[in-house]
C-alpha atoms as a PDB file:
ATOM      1  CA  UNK A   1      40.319 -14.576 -35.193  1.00  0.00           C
ATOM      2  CA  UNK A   2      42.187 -17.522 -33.606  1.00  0.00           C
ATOM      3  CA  UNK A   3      41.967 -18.169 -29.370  1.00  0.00           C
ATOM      4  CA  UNK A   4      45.003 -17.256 -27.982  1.00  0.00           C
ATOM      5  CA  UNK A   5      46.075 -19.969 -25.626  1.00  0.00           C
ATOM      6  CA  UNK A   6      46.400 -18.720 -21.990  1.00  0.00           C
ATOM      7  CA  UNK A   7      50.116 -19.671 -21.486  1.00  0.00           C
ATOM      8  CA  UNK A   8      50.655 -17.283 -24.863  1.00  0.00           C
ATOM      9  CA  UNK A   9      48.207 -14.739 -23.393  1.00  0.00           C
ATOM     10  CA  UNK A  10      50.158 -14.413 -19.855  1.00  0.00           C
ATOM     11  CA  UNK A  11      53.462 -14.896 -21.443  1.00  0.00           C
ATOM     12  CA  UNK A  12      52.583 -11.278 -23.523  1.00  0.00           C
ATOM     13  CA  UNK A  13      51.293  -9.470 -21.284  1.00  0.00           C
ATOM     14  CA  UNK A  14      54.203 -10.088 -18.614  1.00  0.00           C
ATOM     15  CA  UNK A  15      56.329  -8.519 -21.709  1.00  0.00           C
ATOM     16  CA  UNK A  16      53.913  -5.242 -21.986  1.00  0.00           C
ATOM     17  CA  UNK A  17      51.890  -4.317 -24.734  1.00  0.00           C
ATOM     18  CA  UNK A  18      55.646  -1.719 -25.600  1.00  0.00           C
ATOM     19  CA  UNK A  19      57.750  -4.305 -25.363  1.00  0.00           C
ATOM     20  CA  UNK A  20      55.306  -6.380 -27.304  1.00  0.00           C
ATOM     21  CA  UNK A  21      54.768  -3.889 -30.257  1.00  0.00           C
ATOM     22  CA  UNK A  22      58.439  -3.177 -30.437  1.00  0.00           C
ATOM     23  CA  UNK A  23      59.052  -7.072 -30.820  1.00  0.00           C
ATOM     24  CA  UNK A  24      56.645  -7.616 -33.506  1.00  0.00           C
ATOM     25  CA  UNK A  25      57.988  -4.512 -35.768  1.00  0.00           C
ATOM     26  CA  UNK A  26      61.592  -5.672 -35.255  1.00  0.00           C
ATOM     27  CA  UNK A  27      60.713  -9.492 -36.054  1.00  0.00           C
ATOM     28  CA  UNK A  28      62.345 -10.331 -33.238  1.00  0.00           C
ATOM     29  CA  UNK A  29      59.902 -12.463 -31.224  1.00  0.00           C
ATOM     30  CA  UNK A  30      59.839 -16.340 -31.268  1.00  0.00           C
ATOM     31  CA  UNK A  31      58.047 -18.120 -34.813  1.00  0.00           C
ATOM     32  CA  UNK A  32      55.692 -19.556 -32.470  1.00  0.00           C
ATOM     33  CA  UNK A  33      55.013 -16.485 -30.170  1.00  0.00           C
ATOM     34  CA  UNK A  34      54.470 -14.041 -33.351  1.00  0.00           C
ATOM     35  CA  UNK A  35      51.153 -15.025 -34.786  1.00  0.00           C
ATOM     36  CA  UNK A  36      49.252 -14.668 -31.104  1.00  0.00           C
ATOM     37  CA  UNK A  37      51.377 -11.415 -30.654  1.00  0.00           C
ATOM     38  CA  UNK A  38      49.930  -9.720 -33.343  1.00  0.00           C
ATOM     39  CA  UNK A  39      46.083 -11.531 -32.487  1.00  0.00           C
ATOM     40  CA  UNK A  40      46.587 -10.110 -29.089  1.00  0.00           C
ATOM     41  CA  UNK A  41      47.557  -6.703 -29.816  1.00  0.00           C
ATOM     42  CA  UNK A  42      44.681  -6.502 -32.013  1.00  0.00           C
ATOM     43  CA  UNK A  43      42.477  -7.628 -29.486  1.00  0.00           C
ATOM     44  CA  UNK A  44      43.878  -4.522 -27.331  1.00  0.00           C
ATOM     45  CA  UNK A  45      43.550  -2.486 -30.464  1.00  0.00           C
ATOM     46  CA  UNK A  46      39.566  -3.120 -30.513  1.00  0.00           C
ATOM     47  CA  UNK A  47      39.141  -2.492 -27.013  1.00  0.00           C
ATOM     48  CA  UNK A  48      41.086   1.118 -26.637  1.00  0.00           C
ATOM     49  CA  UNK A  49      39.108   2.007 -30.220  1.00  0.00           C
ATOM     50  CA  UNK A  50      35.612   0.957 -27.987  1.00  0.00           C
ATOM     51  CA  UNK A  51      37.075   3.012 -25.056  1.00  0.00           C
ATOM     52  CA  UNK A  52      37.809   6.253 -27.734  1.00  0.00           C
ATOM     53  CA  UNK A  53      34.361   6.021 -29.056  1.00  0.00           C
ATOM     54  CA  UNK A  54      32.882   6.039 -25.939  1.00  0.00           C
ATOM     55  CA  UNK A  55      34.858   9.208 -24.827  1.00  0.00           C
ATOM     56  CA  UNK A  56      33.720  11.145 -28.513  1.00  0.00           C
ATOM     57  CA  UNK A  57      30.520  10.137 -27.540  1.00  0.00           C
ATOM     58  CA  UNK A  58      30.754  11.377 -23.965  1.00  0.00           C
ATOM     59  CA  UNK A  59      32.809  14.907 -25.327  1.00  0.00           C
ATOM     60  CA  UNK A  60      30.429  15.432 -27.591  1.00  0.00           C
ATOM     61  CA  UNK A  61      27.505  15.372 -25.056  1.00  0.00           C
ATOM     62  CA  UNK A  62      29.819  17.600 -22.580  1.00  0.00           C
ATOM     63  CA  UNK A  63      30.705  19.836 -25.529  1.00  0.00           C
ATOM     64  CA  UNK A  64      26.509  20.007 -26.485  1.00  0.00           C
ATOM     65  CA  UNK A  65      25.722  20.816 -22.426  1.00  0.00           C
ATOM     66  CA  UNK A  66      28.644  23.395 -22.757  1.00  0.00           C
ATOM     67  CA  UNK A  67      26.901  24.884 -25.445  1.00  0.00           C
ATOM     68  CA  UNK A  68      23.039  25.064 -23.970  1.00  0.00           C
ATOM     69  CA  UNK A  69      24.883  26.621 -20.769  1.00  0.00           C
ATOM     70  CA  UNK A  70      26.252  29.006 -22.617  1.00  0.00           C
ATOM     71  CA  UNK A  71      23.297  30.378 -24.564  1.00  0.00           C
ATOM     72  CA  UNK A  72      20.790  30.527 -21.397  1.00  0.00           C
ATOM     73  CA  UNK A  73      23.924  32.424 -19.883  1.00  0.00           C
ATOM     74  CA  UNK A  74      23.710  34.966 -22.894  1.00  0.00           C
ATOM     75  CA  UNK A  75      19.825  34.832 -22.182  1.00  0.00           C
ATOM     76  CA  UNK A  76      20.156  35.565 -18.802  1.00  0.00           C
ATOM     77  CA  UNK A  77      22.533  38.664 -19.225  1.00  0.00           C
ATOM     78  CA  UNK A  78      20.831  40.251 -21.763  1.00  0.00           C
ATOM     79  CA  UNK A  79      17.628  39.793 -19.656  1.00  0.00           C
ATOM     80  CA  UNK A  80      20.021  41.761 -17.395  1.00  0.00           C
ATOM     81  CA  UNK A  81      20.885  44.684 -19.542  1.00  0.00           C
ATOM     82  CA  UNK A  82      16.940  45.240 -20.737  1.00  0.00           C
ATOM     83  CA  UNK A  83      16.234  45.163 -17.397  1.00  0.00           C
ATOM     84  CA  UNK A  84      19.261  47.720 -16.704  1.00  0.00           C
ATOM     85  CA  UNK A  85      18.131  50.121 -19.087  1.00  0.00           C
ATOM     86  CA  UNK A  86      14.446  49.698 -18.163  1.00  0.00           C
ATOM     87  CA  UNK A  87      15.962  50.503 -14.914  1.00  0.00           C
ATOM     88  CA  UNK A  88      18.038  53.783 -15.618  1.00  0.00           C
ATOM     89  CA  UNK A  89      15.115  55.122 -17.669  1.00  0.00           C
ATOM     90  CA  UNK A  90      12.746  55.287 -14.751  1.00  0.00           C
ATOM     91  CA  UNK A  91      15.747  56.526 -12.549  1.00  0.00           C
ATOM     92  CA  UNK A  92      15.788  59.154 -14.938  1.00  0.00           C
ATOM     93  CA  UNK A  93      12.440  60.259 -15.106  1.00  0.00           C
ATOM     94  CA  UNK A  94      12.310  60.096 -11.440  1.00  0.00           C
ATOM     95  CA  UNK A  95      14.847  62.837 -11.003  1.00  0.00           C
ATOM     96  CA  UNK A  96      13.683  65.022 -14.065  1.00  0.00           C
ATOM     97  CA  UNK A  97      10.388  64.901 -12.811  1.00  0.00           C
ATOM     98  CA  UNK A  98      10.886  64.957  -8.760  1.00  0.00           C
ATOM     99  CA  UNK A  99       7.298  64.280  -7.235  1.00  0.00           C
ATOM    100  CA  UNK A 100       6.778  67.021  -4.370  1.00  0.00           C
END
């Protein structure tokens, strides 16, 4: 992909990456402005596709420690309910059968 020169490149972004999109679909920028218009907003193009792999990446490992969280939390509570009932059966057998 061609350099974009650095007057071009600070000339653009003054304008906005909007203002620059809207410019390029209505054909309205200058002949020698439009070629490093559309270089540069592909250049901003690769680097917010980078930035939204990177976040997948990083959801997907939040959504996979979501995940292990939530099955040593179903674990846990049914730990919790065999210990309950482990529980209410001696309670029981403590009051039907009362030592003296």
């Amino acid at each position: 992909m061609p350099s974009i020169s650095d007057e071009h490149r600070e000339l653009l972004e003054r304008m906005g990456e909007h203002a620059v999109r809207m410019h390029v679909l209505a054909g309205s920028l200058a002949p020698f402005l439009q070629v490093p218009a559309v270089n540069w907003l592909a250049e901003l193009d690769r680097v917010q596709s980078a930035k939204d792999q990177t976040a997948a990446v990083e959801n997907a490992r939040v959504a996979i420690a979501a995940k292990d969280a939530a099955i040593v939390a179903a674990r846990a509570a049914i730990a919790t309910l065999v210990l309950t009932v482990i529980a209410i059966a001696i309670s029981i057998v403590a009051w039907l059968f009362p030592r003296p």
